[in-house]
PDB file of N, CA and C in Angstrom:
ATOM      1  N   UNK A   1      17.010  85.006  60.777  1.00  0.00           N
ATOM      2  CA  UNK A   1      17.958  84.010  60.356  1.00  0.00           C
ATOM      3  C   UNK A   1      19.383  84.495  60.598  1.00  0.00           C
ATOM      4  N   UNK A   2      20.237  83.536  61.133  1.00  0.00           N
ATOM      5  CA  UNK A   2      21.636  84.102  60.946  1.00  0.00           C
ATOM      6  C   UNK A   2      22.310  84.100  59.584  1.00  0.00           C
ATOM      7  N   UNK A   3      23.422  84.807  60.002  1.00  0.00           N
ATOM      8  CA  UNK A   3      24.400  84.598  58.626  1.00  0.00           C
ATOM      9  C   UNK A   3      24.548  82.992  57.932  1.00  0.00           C
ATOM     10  N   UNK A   4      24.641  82.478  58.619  1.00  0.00           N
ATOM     11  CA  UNK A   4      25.308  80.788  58.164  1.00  0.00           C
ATOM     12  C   UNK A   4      23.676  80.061  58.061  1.00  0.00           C
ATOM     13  N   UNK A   5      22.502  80.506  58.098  1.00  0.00           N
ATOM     14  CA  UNK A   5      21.339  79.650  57.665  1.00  0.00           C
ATOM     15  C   UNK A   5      20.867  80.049  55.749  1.00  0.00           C
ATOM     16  N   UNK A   6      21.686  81.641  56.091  1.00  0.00           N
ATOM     17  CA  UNK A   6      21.259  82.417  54.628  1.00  0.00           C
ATOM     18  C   UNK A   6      22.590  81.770  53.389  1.00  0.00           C
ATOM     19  N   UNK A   7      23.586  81.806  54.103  1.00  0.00           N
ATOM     20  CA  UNK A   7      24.808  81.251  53.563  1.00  0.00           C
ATOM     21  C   UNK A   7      24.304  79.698  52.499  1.00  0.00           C
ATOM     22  N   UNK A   8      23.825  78.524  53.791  1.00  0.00           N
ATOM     23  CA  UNK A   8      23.923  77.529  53.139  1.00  0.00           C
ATOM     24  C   UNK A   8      22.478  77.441  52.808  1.00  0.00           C
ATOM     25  N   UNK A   9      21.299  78.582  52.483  1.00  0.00           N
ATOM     26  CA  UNK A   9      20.040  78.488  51.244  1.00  0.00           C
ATOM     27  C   UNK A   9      20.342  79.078  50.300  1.00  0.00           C
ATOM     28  N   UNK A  10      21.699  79.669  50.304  1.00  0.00           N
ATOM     29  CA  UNK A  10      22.296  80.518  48.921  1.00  0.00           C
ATOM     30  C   UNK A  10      22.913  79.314  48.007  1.00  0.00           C
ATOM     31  N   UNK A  11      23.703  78.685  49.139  1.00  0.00           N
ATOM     32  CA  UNK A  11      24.746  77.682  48.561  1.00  0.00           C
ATOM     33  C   UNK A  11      24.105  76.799  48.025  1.00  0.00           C
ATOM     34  N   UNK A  12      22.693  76.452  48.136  1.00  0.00           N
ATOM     35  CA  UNK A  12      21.807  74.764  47.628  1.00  0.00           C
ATOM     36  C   UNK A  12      20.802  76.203  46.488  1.00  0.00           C
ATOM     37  N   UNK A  13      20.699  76.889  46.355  1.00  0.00           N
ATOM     38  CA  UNK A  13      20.340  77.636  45.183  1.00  0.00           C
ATOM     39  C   UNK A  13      21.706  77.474  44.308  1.00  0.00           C
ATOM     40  N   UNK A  14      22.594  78.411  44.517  1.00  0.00           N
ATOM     41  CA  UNK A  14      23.347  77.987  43.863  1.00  0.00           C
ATOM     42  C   UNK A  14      23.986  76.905  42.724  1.00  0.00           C
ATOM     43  N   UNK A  15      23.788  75.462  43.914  1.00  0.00           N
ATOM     44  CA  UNK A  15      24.143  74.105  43.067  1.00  0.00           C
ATOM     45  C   UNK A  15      22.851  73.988  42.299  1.00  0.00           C
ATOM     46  N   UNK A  16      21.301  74.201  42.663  1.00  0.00           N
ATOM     47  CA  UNK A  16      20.388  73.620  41.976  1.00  0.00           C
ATOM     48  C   UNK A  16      20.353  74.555  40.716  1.00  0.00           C
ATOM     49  N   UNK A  17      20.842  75.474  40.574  1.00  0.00           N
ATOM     50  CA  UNK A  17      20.928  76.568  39.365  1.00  0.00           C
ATOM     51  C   UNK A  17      22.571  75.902  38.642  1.00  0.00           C
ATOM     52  N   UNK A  18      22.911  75.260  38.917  1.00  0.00           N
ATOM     53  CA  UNK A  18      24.241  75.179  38.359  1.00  0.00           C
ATOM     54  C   UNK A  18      23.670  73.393  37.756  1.00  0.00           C
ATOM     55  N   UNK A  19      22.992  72.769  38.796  1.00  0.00           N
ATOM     56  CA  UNK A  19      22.567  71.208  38.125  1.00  0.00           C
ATOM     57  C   UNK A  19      21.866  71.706  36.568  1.00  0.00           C
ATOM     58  N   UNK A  20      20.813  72.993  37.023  1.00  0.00           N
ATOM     59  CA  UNK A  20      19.761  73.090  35.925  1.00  0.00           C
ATOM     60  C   UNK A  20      20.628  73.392  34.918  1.00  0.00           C
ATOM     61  N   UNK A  21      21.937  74.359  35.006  1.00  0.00           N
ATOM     62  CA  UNK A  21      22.249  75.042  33.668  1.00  0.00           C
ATOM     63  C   UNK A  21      23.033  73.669  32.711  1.00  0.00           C
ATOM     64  N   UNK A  22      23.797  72.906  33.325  1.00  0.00           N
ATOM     65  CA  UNK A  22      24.552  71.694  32.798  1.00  0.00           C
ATOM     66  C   UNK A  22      23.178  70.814  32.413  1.00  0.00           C
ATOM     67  N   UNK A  23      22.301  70.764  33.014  1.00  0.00           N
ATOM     68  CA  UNK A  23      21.441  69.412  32.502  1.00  0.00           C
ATOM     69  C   UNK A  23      20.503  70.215  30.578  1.00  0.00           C
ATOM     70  N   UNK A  24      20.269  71.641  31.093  1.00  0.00           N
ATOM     71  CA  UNK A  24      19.805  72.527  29.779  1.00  0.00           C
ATOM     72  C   UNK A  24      21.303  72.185  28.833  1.00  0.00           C
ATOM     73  N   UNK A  25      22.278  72.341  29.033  1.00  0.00           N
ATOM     74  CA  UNK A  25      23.616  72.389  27.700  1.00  0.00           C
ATOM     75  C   UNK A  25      23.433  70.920  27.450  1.00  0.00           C
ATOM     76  N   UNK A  26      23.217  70.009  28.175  1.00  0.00           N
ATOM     77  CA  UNK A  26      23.678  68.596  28.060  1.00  0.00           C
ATOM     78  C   UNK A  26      22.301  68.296  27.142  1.00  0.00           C
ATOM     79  N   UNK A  27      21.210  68.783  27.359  1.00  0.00           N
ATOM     80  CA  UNK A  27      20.085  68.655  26.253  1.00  0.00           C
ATOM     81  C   UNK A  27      20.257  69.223  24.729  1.00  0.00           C
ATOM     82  N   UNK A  28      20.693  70.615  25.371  1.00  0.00           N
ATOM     83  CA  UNK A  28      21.028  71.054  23.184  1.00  0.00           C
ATOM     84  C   UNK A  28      21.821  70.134  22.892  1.00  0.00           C
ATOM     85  N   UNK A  29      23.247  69.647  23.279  1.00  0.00           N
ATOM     86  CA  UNK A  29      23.918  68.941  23.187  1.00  0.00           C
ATOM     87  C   UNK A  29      23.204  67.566  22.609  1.00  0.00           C
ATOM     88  N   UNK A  30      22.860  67.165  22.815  1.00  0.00           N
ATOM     89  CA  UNK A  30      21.486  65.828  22.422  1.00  0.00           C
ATOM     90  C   UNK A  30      22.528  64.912  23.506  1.00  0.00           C
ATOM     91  N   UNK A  31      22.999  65.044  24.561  1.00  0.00           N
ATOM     92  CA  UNK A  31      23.510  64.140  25.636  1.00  0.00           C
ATOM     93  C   UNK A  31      22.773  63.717  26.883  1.00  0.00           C
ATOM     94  N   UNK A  32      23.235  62.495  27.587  1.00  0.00           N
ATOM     95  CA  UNK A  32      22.512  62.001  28.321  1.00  0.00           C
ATOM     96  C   UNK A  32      23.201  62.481  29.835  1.00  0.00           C
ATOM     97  N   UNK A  33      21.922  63.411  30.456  1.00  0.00           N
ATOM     98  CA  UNK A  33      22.817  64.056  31.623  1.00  0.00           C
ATOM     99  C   UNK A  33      21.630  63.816  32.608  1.00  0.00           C
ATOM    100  N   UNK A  34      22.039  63.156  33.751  1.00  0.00           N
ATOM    101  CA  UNK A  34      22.879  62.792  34.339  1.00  0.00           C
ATOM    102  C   UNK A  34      23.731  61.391  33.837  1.00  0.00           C
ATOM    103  N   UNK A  35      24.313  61.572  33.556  1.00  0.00           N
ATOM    104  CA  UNK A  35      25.366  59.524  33.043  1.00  0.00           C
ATOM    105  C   UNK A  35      25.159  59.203  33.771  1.00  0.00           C
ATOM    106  N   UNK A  36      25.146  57.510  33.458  1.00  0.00           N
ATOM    107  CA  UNK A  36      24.910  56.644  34.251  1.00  0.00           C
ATOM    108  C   UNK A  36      25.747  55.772  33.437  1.00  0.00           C
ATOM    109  N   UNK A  37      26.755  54.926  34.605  1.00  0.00           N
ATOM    110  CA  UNK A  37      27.603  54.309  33.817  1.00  0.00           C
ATOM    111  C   UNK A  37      27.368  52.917  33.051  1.00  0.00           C
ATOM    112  N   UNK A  38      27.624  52.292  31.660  1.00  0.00           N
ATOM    113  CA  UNK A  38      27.795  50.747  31.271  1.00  0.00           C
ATOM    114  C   UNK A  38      26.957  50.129  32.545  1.00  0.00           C
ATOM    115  N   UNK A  39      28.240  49.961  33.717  1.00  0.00           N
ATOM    116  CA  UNK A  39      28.359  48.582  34.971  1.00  0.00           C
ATOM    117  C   UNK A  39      26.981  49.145  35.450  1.00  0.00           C
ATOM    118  N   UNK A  40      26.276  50.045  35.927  1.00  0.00           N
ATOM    119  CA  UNK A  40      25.181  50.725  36.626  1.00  0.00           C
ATOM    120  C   UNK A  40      24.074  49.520  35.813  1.00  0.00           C
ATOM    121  N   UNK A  41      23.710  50.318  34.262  1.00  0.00           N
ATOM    122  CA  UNK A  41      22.647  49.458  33.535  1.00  0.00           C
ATOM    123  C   UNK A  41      22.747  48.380  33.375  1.00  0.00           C
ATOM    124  N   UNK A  42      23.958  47.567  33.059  1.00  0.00           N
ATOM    125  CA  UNK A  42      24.131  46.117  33.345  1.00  0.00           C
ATOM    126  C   UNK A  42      23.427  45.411  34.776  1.00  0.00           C
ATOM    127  N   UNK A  43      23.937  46.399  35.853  1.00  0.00           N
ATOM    128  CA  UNK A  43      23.710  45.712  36.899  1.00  0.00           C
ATOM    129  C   UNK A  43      21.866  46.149  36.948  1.00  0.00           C
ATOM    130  N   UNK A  44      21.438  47.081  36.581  1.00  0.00           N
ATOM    131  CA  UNK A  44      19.765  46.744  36.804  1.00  0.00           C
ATOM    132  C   UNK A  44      19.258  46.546  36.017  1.00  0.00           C
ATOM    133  N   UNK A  45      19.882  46.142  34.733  1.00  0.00           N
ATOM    134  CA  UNK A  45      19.318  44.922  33.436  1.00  0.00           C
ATOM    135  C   UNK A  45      19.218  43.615  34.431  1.00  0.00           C
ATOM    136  N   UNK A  46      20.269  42.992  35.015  1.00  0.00           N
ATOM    137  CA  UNK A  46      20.466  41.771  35.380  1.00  0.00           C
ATOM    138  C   UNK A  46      19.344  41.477  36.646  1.00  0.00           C
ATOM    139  N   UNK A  47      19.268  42.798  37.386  1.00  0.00           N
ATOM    140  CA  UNK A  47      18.331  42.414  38.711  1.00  0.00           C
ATOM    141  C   UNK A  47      16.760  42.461  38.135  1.00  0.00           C
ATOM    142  N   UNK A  48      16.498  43.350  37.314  1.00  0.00           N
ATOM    143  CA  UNK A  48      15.534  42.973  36.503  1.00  0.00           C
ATOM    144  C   UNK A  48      14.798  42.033  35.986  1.00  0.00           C
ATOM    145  N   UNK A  49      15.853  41.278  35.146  1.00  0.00           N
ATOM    146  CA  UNK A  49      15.997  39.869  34.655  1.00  0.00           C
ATOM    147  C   UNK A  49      15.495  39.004  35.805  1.00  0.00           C
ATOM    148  N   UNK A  50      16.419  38.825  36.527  1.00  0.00           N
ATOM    149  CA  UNK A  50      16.156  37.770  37.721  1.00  0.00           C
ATOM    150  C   UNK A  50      14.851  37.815  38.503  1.00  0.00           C
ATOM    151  N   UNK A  51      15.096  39.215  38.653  1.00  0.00           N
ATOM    152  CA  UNK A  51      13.624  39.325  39.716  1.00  0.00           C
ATOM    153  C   UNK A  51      12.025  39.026  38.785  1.00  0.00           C
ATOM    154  N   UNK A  52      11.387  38.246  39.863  1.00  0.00           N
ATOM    155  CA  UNK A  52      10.257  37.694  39.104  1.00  0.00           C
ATOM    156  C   UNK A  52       9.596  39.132  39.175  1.00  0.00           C
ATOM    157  N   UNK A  53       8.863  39.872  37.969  1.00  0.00           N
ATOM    158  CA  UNK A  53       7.703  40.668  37.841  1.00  0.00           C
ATOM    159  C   UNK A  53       6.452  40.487  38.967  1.00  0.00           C
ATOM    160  N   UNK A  54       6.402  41.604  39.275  1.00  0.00           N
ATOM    161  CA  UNK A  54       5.127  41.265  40.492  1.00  0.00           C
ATOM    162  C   UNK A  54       3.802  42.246  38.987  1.00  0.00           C
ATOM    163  N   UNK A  55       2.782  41.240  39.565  1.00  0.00           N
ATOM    164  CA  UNK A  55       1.395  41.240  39.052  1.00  0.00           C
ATOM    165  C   UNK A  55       0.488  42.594  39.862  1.00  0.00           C
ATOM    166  N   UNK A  56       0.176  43.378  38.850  1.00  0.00           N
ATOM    167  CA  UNK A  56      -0.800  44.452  39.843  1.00  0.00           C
ATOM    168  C   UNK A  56      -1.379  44.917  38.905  1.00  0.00           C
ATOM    169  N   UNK A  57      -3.040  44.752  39.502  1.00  0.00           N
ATOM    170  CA  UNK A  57      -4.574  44.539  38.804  1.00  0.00           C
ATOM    171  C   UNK A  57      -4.960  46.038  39.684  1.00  0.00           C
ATOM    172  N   UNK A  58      -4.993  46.796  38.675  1.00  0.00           N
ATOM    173  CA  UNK A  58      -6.010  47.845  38.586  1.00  0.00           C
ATOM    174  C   UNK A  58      -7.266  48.029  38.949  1.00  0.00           C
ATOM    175  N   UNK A  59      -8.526  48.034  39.618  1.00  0.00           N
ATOM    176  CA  UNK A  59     -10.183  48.042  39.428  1.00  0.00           C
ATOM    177  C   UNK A  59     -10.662  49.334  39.696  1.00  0.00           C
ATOM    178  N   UNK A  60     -11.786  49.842  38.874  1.00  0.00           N
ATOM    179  CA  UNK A  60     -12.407  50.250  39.077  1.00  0.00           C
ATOM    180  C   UNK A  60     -14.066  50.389  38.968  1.00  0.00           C
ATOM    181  N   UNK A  61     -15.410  50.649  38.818  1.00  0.00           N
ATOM    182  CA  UNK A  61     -16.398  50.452  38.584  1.00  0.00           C
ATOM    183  C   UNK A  61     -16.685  50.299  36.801  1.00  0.00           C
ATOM    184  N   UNK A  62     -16.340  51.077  36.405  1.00  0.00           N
ATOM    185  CA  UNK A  62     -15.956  51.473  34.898  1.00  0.00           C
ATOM    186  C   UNK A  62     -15.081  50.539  33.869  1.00  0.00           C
ATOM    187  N   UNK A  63     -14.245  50.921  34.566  1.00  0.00           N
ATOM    188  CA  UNK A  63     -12.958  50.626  34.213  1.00  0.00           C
ATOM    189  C   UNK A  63     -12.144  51.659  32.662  1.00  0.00           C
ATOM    190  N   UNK A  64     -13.278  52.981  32.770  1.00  0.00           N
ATOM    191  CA  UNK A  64     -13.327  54.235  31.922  1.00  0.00           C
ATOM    192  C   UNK A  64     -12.017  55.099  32.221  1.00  0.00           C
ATOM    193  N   UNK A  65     -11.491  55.724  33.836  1.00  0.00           N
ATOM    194  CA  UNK A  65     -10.549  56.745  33.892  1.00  0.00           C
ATOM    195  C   UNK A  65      -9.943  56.338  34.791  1.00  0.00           C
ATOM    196  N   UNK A  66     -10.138  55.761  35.920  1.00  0.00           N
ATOM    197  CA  UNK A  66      -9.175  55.594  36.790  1.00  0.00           C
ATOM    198  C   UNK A  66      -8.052  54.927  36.818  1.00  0.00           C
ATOM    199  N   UNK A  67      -8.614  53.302  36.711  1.00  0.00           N
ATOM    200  CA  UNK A  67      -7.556  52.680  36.279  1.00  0.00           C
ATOM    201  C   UNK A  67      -6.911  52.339  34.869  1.00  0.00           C
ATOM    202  N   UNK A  68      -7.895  52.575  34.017  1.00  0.00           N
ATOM    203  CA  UNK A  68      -6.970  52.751  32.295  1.00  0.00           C
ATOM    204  C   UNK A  68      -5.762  53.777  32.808  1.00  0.00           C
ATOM    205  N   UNK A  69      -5.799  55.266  33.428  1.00  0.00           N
ATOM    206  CA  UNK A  69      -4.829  55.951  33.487  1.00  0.00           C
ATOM    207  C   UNK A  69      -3.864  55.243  34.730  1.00  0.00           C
ATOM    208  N   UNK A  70      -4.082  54.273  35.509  1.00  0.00           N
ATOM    209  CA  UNK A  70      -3.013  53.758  36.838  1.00  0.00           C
ATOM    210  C   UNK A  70      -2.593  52.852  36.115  1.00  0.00           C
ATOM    211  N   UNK A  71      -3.231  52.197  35.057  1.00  0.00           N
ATOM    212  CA  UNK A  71      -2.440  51.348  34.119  1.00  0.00           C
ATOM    213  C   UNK A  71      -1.258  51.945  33.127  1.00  0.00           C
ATOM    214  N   UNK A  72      -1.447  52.635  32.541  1.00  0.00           N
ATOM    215  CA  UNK A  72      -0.555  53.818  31.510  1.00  0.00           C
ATOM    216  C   UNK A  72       0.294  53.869  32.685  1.00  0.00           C
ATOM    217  N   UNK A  73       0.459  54.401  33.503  1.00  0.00           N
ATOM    218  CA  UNK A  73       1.193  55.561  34.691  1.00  0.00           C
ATOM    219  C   UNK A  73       2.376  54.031  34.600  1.00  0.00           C
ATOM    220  N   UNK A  74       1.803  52.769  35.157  1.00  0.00           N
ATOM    221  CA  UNK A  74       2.726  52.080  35.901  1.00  0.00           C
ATOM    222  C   UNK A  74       3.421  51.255  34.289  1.00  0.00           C
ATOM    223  N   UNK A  75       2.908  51.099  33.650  1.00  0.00           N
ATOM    224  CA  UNK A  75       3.003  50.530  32.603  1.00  0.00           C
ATOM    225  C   UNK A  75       4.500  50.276  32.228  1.00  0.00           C
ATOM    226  N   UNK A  76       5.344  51.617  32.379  1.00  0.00           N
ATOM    227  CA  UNK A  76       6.885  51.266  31.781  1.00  0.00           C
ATOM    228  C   UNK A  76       7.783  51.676  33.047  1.00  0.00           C
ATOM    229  N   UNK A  77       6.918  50.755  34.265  1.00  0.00           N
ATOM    230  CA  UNK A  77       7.720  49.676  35.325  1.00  0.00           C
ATOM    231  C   UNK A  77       8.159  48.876  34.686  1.00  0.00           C
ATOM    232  N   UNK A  78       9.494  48.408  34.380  1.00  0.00           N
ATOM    233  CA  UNK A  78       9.965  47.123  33.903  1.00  0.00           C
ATOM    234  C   UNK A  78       9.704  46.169  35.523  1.00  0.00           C
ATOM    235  N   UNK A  79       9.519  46.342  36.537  1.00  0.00           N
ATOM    236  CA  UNK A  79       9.507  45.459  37.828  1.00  0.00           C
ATOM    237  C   UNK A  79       8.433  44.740  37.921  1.00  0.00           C
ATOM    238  N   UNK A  80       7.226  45.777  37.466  1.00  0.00           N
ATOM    239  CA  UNK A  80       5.407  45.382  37.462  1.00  0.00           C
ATOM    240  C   UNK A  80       5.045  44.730  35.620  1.00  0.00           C
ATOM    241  N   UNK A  81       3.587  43.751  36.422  1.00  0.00           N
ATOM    242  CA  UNK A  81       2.898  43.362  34.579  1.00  0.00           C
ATOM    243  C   UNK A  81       1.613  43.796  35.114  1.00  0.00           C
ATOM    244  N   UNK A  82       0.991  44.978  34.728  1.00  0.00           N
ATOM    245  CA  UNK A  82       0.113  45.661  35.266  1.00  0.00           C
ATOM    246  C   UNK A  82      -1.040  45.729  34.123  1.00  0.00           C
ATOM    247  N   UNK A  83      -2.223  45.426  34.648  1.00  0.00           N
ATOM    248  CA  UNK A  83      -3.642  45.043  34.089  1.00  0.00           C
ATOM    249  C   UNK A  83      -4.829  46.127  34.610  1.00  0.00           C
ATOM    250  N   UNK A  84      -5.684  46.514  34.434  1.00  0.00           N
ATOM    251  CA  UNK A  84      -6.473  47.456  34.458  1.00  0.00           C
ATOM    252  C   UNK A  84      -8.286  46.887  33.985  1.00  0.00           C
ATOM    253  N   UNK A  85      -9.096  46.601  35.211  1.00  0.00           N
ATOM    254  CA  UNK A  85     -10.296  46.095  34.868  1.00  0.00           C
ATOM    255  C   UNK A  85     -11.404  47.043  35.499  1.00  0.00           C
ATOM    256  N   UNK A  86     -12.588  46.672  35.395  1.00  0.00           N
ATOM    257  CA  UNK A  86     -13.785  47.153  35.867  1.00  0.00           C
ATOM    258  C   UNK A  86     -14.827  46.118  37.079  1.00  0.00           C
ATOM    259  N   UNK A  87     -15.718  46.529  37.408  1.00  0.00           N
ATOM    260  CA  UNK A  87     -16.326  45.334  38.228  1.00  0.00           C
ATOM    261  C   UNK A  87     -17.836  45.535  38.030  1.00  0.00           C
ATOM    262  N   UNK A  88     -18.048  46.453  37.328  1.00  0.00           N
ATOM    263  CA  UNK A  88     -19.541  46.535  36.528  1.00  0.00           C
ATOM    264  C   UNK A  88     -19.852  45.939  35.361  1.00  0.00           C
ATOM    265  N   UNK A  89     -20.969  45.491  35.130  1.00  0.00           N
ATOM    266  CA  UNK A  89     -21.264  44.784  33.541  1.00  0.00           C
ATOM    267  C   UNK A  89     -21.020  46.112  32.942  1.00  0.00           C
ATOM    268  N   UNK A  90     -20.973  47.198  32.540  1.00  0.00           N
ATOM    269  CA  UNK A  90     -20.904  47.789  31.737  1.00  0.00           C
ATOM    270  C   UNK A  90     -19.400  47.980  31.164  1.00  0.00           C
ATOM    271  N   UNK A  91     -18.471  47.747  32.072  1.00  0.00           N
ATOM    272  CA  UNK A  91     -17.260  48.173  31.749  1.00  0.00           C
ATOM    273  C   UNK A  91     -16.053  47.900  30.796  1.00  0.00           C
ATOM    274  N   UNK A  92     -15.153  48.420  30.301  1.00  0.00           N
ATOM    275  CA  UNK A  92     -14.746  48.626  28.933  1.00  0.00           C
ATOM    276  C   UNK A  92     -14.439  47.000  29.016  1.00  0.00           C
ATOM    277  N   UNK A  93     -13.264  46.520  29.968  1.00  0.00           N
ATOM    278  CA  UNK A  93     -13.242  45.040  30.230  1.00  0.00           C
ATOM    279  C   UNK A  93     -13.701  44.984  31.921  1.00  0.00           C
ATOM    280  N   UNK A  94     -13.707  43.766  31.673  1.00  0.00           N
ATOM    281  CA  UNK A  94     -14.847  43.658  33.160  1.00  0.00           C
ATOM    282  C   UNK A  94     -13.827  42.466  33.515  1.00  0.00           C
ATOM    283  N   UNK A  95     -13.324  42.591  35.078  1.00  0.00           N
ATOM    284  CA  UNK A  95     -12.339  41.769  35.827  1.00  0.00           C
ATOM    285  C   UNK A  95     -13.064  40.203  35.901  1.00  0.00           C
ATOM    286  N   UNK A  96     -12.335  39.286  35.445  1.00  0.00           N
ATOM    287  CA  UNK A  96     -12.930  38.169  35.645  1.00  0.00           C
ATOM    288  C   UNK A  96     -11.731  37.136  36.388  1.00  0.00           C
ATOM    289  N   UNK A  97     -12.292  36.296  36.739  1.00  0.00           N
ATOM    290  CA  UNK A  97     -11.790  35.393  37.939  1.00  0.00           C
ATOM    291  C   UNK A  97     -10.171  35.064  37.578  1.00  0.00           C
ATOM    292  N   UNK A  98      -9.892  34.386  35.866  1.00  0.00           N
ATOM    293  CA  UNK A  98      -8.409  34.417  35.665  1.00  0.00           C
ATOM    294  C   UNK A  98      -8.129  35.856  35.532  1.00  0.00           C
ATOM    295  N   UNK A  99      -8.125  36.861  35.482  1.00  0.00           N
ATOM    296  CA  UNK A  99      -7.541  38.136  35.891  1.00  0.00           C
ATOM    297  C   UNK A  99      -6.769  38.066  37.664  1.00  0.00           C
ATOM    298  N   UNK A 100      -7.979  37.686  38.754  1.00  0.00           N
ATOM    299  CA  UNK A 100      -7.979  37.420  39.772  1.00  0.00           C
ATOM    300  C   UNK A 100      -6.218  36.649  40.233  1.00  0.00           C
ATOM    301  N   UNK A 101      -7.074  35.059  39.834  1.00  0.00           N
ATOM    302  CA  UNK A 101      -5.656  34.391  39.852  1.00  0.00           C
ATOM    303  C   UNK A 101      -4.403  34.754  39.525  1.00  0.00           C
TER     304      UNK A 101
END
């Protein structure tokens, strides 16, 4: 490696040790780090709002681990209204046709 490849993997250590130490103070602190400004959350409250929720159906045979946990995971998408079924009679809920629709 030359001088100037070691230079700028020092320099991005550096900042990522300097992000970590401010984001650790900004936690004892009980502060919210990185800020994000008022106008920022307003503006993706509002696109939120507007934008219609897209629908996304989970399946699995069970409906025991796979998708109960792809349901949890997506769950606090404010973008998605996310459902989680099975396609076996045995399963905890079993996908039926208005699920489908």
């Amino acid at each position: 490696m030359t001088a100037k490849e070691d230079w700028l993997r020092d320099k991005k250590w550096k900042d990522l040790y300097t992000r970590s130490m401010t984001l650790a103070r900004a936690q004892t602190l009980g502060l919210d780090y990185p800020k994000v400004t008022r106008h920022k959350l307003e503006l993706d409250e509002m696109t939120t709002k507007n934008a219609e929720r897209s629908r996304l159906l989970f399946v699995c045979s069970r409906n025991q681990w796979r998708s109960p946990t792809a349901e949890q995971i997506w769950r606090s998408d404010n973008r998605l209204d996310v459902r989680s079924g099975g396609t076996s009679p045995s399963a905890r809920y079993a996908v039926s046709a208005q699920d489908i629709s």
